[in-house]
PDB file of N, CA and C in Angstrom:
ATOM      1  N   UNK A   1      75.294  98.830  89.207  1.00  0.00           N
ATOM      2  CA  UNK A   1      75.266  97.516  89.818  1.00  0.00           C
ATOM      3  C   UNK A   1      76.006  96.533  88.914  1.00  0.00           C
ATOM      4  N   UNK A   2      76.807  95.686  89.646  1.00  0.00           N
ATOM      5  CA  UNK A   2      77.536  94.876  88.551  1.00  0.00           C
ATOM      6  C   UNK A   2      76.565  93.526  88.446  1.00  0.00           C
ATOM      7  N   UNK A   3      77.127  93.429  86.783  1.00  0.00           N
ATOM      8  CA  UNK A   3      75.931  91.782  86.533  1.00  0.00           C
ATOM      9  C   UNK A   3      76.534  91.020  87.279  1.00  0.00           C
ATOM     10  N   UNK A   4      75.658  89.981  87.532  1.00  0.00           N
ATOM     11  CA  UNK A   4      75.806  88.701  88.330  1.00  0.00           C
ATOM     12  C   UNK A   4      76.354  87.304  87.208  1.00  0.00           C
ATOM     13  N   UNK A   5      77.253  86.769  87.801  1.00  0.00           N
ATOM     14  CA  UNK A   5      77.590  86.000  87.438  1.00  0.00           C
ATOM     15  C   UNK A   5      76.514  84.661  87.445  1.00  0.00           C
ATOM     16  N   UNK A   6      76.524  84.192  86.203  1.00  0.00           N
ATOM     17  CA  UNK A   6      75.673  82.746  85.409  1.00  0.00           C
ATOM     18  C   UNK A   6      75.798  81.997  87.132  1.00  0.00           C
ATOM     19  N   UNK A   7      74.614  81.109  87.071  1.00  0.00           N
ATOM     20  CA  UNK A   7      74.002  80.165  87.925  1.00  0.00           C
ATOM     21  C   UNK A   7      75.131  78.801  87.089  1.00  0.00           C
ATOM     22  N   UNK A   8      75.945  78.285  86.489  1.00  0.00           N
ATOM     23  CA  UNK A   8      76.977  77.757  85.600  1.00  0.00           C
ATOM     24  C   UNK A   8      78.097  77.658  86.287  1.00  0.00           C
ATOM     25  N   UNK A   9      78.100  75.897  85.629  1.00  0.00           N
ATOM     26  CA  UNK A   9      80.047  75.673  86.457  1.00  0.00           C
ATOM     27  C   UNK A   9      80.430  76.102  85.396  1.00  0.00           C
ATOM     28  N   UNK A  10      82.064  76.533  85.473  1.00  0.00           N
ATOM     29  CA  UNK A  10      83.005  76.731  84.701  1.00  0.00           C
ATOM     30  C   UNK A  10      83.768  75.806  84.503  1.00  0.00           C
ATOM     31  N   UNK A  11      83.902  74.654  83.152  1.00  0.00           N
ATOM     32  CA  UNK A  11      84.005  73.561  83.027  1.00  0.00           C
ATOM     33  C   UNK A  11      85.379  73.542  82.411  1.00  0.00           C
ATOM     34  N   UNK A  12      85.756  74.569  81.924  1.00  0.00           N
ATOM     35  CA  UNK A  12      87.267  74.676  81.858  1.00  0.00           C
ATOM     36  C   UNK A  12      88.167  75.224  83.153  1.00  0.00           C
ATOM     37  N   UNK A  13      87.291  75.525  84.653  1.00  0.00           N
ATOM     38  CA  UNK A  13      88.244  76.172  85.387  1.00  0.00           C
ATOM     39  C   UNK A  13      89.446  74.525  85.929  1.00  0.00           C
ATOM     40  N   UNK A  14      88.923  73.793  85.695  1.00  0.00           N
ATOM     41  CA  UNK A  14      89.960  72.554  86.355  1.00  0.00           C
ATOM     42  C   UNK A  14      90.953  72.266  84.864  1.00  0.00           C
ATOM     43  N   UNK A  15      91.665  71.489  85.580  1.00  0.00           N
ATOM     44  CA  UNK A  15      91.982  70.471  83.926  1.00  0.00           C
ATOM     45  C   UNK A  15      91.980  69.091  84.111  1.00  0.00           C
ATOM     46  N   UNK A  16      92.634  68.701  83.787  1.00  0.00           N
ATOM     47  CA  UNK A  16      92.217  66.949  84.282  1.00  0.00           C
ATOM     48  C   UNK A  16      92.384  66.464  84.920  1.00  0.00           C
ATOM     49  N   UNK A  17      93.565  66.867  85.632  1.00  0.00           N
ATOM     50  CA  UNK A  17      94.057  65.910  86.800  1.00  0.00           C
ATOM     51  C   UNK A  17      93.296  66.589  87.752  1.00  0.00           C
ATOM     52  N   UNK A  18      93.170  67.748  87.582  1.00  0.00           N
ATOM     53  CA  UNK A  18      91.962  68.492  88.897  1.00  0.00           C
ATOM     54  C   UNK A  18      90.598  67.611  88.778  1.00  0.00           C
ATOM     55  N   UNK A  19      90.002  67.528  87.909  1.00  0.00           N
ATOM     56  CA  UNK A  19      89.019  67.099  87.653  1.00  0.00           C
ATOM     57  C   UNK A  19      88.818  65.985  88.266  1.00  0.00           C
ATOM     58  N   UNK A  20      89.980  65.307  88.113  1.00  0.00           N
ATOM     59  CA  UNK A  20      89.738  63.465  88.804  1.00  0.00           C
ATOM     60  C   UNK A  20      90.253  63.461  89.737  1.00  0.00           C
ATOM     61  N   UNK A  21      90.858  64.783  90.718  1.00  0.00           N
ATOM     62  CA  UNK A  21      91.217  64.727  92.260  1.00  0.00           C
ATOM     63  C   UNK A  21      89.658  64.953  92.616  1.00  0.00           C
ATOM     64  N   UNK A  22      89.323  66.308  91.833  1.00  0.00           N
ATOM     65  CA  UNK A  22      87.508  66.659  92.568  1.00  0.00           C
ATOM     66  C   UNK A  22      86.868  65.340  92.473  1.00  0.00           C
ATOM     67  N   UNK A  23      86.941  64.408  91.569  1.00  0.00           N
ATOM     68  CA  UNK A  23      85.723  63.630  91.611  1.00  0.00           C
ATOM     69  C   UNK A  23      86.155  62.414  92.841  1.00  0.00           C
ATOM     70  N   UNK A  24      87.202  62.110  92.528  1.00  0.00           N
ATOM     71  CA  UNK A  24      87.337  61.319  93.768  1.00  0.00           C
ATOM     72  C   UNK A  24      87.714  61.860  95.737  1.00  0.00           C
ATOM     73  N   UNK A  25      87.603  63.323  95.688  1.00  0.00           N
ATOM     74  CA  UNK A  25      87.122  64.260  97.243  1.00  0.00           C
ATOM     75  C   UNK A  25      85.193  64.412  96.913  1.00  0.00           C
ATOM     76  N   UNK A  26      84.839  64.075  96.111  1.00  0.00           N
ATOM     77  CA  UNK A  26      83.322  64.500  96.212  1.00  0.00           C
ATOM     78  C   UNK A  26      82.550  63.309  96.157  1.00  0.00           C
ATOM     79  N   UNK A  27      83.414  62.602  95.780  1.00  0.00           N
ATOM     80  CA  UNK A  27      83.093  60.685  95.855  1.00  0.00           C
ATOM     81  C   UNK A  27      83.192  60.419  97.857  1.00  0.00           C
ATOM     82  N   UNK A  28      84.323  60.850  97.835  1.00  0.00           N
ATOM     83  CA  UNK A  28      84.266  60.420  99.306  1.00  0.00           C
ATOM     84  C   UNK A  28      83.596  61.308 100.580  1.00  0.00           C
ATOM     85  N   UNK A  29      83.327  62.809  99.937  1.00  0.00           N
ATOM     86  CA  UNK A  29      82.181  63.368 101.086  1.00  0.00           C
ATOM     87  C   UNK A  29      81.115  62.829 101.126  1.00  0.00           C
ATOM     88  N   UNK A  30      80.248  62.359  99.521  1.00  0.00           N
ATOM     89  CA  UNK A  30      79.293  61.927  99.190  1.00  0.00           C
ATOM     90  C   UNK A  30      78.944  60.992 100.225  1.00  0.00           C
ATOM     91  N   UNK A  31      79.858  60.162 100.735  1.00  0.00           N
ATOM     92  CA  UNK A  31      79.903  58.759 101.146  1.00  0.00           C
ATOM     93  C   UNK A  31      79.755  58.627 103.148  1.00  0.00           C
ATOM     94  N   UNK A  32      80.600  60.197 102.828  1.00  0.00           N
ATOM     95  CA  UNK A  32      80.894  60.392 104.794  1.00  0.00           C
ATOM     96  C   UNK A  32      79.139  61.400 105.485  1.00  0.00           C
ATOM     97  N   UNK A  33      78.795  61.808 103.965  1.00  0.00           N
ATOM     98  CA  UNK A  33      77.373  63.290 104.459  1.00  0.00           C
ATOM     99  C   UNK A  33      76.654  62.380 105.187  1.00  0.00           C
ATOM    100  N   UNK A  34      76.542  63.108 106.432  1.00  0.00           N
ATOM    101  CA  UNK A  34      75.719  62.774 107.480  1.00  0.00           C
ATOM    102  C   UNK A  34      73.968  63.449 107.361  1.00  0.00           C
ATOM    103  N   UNK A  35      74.019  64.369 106.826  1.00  0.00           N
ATOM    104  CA  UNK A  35      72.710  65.199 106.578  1.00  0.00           C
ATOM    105  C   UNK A  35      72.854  66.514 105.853  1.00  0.00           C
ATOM    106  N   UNK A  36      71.566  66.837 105.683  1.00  0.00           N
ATOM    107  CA  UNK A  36      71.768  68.141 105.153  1.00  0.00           C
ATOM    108  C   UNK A  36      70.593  69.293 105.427  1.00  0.00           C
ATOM    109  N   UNK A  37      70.838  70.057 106.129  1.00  0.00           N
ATOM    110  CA  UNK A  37      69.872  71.234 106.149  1.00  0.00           C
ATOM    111  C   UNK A  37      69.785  72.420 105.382  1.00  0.00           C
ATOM    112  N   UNK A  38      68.176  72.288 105.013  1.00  0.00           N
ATOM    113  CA  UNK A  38      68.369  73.629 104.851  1.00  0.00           C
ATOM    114  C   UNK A  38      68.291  74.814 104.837  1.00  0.00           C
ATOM    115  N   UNK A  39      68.902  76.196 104.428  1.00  0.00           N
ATOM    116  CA  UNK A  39      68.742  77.143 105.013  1.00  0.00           C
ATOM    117  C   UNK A  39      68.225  77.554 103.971  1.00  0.00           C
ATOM    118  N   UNK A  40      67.766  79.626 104.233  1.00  0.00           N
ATOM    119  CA  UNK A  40      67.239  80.517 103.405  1.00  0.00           C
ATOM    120  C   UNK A  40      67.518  80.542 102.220  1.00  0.00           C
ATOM    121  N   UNK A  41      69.130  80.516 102.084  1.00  0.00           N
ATOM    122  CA  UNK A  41      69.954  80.977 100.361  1.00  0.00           C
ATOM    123  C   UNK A  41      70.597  79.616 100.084  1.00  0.00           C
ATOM    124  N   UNK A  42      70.405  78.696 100.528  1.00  0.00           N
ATOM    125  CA  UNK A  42      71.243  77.195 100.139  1.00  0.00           C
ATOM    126  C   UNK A  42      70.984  76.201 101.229  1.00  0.00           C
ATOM    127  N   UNK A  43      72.223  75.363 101.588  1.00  0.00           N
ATOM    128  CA  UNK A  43      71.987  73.835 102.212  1.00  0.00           C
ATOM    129  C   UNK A  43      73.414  73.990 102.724  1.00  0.00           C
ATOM    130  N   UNK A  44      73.087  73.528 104.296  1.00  0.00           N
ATOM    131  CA  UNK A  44      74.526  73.355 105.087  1.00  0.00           C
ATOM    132  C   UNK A  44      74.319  71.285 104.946  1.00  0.00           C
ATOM    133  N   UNK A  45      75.533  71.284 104.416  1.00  0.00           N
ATOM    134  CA  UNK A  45      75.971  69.548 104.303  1.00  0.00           C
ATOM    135  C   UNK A  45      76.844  69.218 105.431  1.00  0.00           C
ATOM    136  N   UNK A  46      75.918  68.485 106.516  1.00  0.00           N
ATOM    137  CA  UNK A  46      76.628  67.789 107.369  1.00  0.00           C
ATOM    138  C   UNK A  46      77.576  66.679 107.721  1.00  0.00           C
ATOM    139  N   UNK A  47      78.861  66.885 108.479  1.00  0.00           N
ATOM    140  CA  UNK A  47      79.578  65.711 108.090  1.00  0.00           C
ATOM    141  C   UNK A  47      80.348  65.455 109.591  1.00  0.00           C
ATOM    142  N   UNK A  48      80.717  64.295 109.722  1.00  0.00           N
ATOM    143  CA  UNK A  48      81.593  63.992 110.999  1.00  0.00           C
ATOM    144  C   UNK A  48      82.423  64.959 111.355  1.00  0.00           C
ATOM    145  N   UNK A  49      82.423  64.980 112.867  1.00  0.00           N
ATOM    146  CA  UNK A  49      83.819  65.850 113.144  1.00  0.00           C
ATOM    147  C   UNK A  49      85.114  65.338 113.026  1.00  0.00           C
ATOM    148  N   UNK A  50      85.807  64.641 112.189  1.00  0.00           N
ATOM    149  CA  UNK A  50      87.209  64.145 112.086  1.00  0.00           C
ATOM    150  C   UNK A  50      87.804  64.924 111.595  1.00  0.00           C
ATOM    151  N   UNK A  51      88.980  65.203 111.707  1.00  0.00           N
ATOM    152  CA  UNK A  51      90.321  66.049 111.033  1.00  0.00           C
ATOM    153  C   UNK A  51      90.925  66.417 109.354  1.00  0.00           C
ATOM    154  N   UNK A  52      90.741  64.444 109.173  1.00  0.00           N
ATOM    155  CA  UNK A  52      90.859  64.293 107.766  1.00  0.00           C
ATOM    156  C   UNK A  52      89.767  64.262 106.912  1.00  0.00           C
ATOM    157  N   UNK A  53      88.671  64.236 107.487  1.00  0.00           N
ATOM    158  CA  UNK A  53      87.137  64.940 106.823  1.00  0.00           C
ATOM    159  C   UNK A  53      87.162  66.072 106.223  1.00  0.00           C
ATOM    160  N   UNK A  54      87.419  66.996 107.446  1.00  0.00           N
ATOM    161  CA  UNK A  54      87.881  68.580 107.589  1.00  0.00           C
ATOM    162  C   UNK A  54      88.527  68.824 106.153  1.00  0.00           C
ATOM    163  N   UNK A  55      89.564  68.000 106.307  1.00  0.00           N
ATOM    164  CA  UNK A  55      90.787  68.805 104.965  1.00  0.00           C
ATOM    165  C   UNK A  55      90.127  68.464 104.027  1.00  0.00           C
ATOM    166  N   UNK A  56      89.770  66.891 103.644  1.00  0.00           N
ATOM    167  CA  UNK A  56      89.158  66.965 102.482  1.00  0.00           C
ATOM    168  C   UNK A  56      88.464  67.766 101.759  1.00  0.00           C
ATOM    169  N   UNK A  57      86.952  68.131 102.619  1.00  0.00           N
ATOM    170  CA  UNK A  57      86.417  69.047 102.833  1.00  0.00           C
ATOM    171  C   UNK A  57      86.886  70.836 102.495  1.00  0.00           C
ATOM    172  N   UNK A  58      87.933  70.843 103.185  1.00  0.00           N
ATOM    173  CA  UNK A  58      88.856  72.237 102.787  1.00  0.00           C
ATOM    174  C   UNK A  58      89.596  72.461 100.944  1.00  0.00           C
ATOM    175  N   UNK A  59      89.733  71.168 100.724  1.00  0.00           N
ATOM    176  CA  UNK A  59      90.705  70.815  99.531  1.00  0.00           C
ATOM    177  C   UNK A  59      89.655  71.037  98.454  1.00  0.00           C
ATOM    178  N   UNK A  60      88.207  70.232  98.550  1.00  0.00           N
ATOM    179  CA  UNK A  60      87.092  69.975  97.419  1.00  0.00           C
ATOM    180  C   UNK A  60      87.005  71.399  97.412  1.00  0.00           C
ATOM    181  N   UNK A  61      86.562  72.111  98.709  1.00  0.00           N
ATOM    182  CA  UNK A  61      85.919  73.773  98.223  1.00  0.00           C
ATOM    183  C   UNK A  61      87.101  74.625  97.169  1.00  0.00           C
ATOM    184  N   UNK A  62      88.306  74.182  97.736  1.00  0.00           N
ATOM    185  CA  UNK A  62      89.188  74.844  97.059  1.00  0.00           C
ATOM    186  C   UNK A  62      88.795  74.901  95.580  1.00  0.00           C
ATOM    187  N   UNK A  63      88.619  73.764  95.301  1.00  0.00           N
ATOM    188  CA  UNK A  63      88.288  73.473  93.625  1.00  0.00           C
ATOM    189  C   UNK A  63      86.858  73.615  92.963  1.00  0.00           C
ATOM    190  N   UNK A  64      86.099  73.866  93.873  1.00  0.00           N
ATOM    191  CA  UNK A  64      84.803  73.956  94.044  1.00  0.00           C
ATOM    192  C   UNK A  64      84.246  75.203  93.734  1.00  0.00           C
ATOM    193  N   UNK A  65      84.756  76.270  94.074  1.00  0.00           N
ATOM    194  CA  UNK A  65      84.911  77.275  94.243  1.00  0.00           C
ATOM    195  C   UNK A  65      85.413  78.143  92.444  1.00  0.00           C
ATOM    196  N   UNK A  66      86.491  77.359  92.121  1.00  0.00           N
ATOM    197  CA  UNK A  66      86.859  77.883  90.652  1.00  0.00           C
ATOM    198  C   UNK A  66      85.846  77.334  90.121  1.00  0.00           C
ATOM    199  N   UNK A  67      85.484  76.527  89.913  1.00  0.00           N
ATOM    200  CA  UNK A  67      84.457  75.678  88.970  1.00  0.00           C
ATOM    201  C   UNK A  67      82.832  76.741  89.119  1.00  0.00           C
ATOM    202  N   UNK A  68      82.350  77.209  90.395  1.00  0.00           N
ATOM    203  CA  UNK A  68      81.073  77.474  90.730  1.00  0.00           C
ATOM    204  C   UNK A  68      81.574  78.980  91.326  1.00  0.00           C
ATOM    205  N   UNK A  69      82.144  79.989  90.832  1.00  0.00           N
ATOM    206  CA  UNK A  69      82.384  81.531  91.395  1.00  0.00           C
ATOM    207  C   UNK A  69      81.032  81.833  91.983  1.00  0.00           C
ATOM    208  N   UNK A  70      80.205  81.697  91.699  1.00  0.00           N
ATOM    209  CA  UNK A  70      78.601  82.217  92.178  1.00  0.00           C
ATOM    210  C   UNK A  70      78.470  81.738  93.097  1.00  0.00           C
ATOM    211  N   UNK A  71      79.112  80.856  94.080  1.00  0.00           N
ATOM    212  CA  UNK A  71      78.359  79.860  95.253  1.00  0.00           C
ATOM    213  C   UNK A  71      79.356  80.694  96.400  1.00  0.00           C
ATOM    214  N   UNK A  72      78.442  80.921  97.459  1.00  0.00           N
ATOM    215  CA  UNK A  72      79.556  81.401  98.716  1.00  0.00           C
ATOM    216  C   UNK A  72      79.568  79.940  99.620  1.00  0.00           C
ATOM    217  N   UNK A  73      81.098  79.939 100.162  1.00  0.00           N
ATOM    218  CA  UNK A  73      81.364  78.516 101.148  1.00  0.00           C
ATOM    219  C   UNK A  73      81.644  79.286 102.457  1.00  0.00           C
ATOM    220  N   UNK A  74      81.091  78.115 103.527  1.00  0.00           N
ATOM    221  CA  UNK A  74      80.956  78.538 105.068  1.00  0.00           C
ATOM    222  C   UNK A  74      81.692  76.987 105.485  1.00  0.00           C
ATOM    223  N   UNK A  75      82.990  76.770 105.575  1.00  0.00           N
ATOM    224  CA  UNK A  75      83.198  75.642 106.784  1.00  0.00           C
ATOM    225  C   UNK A  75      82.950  76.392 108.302  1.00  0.00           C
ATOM    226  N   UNK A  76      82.208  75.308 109.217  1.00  0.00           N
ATOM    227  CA  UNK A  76      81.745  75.309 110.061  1.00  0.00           C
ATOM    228  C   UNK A  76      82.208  74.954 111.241  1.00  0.00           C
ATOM    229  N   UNK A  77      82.593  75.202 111.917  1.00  0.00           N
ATOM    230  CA  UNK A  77      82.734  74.302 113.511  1.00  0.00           C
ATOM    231  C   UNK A  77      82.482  74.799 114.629  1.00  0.00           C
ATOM    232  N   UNK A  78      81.421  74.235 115.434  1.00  0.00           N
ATOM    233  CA  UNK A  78      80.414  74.749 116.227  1.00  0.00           C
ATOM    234  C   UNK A  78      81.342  74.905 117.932  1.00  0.00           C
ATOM    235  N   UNK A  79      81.393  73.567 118.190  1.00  0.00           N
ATOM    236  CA  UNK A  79      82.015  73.259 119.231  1.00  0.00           C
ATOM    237  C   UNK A  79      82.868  71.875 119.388  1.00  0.00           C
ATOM    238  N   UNK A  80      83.483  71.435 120.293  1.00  0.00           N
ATOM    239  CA  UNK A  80      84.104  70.318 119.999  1.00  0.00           C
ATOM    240  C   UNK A  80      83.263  68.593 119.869  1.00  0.00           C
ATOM    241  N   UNK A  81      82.282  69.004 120.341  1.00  0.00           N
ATOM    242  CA  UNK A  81      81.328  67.708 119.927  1.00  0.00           C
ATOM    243  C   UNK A  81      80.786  67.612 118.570  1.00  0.00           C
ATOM    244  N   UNK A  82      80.220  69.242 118.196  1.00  0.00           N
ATOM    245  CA  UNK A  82      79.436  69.603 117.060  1.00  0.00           C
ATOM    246  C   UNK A  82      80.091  68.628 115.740  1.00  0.00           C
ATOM    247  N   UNK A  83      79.159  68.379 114.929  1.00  0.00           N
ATOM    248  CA  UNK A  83      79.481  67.923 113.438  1.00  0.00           C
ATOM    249  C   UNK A  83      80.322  69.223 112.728  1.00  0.00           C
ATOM    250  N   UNK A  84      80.749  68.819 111.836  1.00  0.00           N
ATOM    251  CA  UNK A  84      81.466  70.129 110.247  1.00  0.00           C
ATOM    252  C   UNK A  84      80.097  70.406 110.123  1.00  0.00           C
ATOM    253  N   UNK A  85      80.205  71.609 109.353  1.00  0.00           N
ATOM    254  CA  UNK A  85      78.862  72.132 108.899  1.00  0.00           C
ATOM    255  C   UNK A  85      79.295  72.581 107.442  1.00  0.00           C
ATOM    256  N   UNK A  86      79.382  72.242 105.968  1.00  0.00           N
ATOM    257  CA  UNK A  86      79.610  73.221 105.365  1.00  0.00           C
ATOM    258  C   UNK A  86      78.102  73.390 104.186  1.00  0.00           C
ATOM    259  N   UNK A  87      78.417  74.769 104.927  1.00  0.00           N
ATOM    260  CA  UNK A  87      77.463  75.979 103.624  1.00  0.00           C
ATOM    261  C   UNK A  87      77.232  76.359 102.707  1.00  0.00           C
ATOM    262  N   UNK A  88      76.967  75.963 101.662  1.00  0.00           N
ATOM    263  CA  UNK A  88      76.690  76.520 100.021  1.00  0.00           C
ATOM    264  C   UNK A  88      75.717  77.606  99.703  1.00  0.00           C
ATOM    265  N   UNK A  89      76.015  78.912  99.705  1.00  0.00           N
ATOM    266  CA  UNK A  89      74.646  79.473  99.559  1.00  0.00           C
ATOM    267  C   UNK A  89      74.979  80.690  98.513  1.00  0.00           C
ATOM    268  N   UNK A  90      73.898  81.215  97.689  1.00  0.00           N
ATOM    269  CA  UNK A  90      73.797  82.338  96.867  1.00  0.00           C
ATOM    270  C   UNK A  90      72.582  82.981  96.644  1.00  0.00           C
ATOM    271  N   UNK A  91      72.401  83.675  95.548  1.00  0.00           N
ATOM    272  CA  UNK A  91      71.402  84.154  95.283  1.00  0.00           C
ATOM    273  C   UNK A  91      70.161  83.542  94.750  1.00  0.00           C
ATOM    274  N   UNK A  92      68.622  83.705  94.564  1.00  0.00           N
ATOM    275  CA  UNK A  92      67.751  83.056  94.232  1.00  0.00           C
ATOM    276  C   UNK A  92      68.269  82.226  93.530  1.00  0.00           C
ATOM    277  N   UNK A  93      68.002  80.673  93.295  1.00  0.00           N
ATOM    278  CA  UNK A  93      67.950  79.265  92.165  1.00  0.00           C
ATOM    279  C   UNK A  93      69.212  78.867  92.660  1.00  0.00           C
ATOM    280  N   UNK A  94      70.245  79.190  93.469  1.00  0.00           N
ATOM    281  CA  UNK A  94      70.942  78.218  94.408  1.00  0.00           C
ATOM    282  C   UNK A  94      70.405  76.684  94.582  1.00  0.00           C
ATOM    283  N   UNK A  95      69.826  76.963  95.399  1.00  0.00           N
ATOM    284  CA  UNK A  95      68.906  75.420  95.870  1.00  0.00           C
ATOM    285  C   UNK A  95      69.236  74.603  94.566  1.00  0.00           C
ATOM    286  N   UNK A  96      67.779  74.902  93.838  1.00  0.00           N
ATOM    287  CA  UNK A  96      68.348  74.281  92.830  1.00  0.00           C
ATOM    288  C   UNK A  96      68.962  73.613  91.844  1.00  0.00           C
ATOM    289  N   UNK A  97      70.295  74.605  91.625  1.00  0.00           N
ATOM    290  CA  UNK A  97      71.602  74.500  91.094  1.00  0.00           C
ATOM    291  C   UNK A  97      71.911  72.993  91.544  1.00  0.00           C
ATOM    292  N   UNK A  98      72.041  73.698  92.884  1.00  0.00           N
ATOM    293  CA  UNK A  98      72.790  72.131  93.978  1.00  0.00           C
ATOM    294  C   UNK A  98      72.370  70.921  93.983  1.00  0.00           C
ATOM    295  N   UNK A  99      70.884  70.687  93.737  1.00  0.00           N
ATOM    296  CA  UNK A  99      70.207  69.689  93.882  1.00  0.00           C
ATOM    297  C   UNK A  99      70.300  69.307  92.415  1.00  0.00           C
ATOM    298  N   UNK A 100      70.478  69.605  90.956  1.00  0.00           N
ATOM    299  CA  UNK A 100      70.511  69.335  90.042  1.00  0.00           C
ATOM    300  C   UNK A 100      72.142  68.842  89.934  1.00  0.00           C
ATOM    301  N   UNK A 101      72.994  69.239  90.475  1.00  0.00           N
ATOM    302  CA  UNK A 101      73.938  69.184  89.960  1.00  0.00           C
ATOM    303  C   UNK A 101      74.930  68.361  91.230  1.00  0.00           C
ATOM    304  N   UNK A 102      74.262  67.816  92.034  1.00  0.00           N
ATOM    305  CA  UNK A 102      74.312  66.787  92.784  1.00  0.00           C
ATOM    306  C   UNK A 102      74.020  65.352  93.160  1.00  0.00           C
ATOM    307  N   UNK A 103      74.028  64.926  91.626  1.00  0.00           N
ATOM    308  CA  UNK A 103      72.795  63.900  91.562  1.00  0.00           C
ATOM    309  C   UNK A 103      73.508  62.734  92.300  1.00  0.00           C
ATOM    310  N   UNK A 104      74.811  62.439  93.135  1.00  0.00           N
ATOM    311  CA  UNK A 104      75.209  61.613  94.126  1.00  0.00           C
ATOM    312  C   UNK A 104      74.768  61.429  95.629  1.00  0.00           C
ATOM    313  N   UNK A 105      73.667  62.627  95.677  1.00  0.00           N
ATOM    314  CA  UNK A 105      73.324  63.078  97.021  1.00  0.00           C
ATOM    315  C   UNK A 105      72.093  62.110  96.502  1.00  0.00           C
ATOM    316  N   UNK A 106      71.708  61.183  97.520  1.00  0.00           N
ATOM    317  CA  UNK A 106      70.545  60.556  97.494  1.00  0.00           C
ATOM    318  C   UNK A 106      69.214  61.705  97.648  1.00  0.00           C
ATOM    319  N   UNK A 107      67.909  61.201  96.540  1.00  0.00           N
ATOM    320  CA  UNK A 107      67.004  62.346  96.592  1.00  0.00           C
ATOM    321  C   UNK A 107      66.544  62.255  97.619  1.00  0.00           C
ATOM    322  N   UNK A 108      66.708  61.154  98.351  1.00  0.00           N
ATOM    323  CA  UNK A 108      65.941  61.111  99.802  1.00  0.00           C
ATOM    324  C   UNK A 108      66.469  61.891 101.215  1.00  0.00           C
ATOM    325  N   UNK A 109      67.895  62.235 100.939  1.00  0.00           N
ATOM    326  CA  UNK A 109      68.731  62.973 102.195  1.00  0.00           C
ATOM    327  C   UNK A 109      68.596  64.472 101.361  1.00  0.00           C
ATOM    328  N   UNK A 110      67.912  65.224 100.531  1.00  0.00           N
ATOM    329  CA  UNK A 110      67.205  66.887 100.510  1.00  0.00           C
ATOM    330  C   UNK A 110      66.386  66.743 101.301  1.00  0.00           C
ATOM    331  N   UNK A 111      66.821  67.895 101.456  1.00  0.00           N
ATOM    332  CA  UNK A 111      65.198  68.605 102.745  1.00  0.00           C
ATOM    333  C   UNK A 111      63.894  68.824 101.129  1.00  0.00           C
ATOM    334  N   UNK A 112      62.931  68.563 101.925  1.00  0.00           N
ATOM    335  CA  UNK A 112      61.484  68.480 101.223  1.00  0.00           C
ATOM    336  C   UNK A 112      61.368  69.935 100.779  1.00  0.00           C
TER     337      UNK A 112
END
């Protein structure tokens, strides 16, 4: 069985200018999250259905993704009314992770 990779961002996977594109795409989802549910292995973060949401959205995971290898991403789209849906989920202490390391997400928009 192969080990599992650390519950840990990888704080050298960006460099700087990555760093201050992520913070200002996670500044502005922060701002658009409509809700958040959650599921078994993580939290689907709800967001408007607009286009340029979408990409943003597409662009942050991109970078999101090097930084957090342990996290699996689900963009979402249900139907044409439906909200984005995107998915963060992994193995046990996920939750967690997210909620610690999200401290822009108001504590009041986690599920209980």
């Amino acid at each position: 069985m192969a080990a599992e990779l650390p519950l840990a961002c990888r704080m050298d996977a960006l460099d700087g200018a990555e760093r201050r594109r992520y913070g200002g795409l996670f500044a502005e989802l922060a701002s658009r999250l409509a809700g958040i549910e959650e599921l078994p292995d993580g939290f689907a973060f709800i967001f408007p259905r607009e286009r340029p949401l979408f990409l943003t959205l597409a662009e942050w995971v991109a970078l999101e993704r090097r930084c957090c290898p342990f996290l699996s991403f689900e963009l979402v789209l249900e139907s044409r009314a439906a909200p984005v849906s995107l998915r963060l989920t992994g193995r046990p202490g996920v939750k967690e992770f997210l909620r610690r390391e999200f401290p822009e997400v108001p504590a009041g928009r986690w599920p209980a």
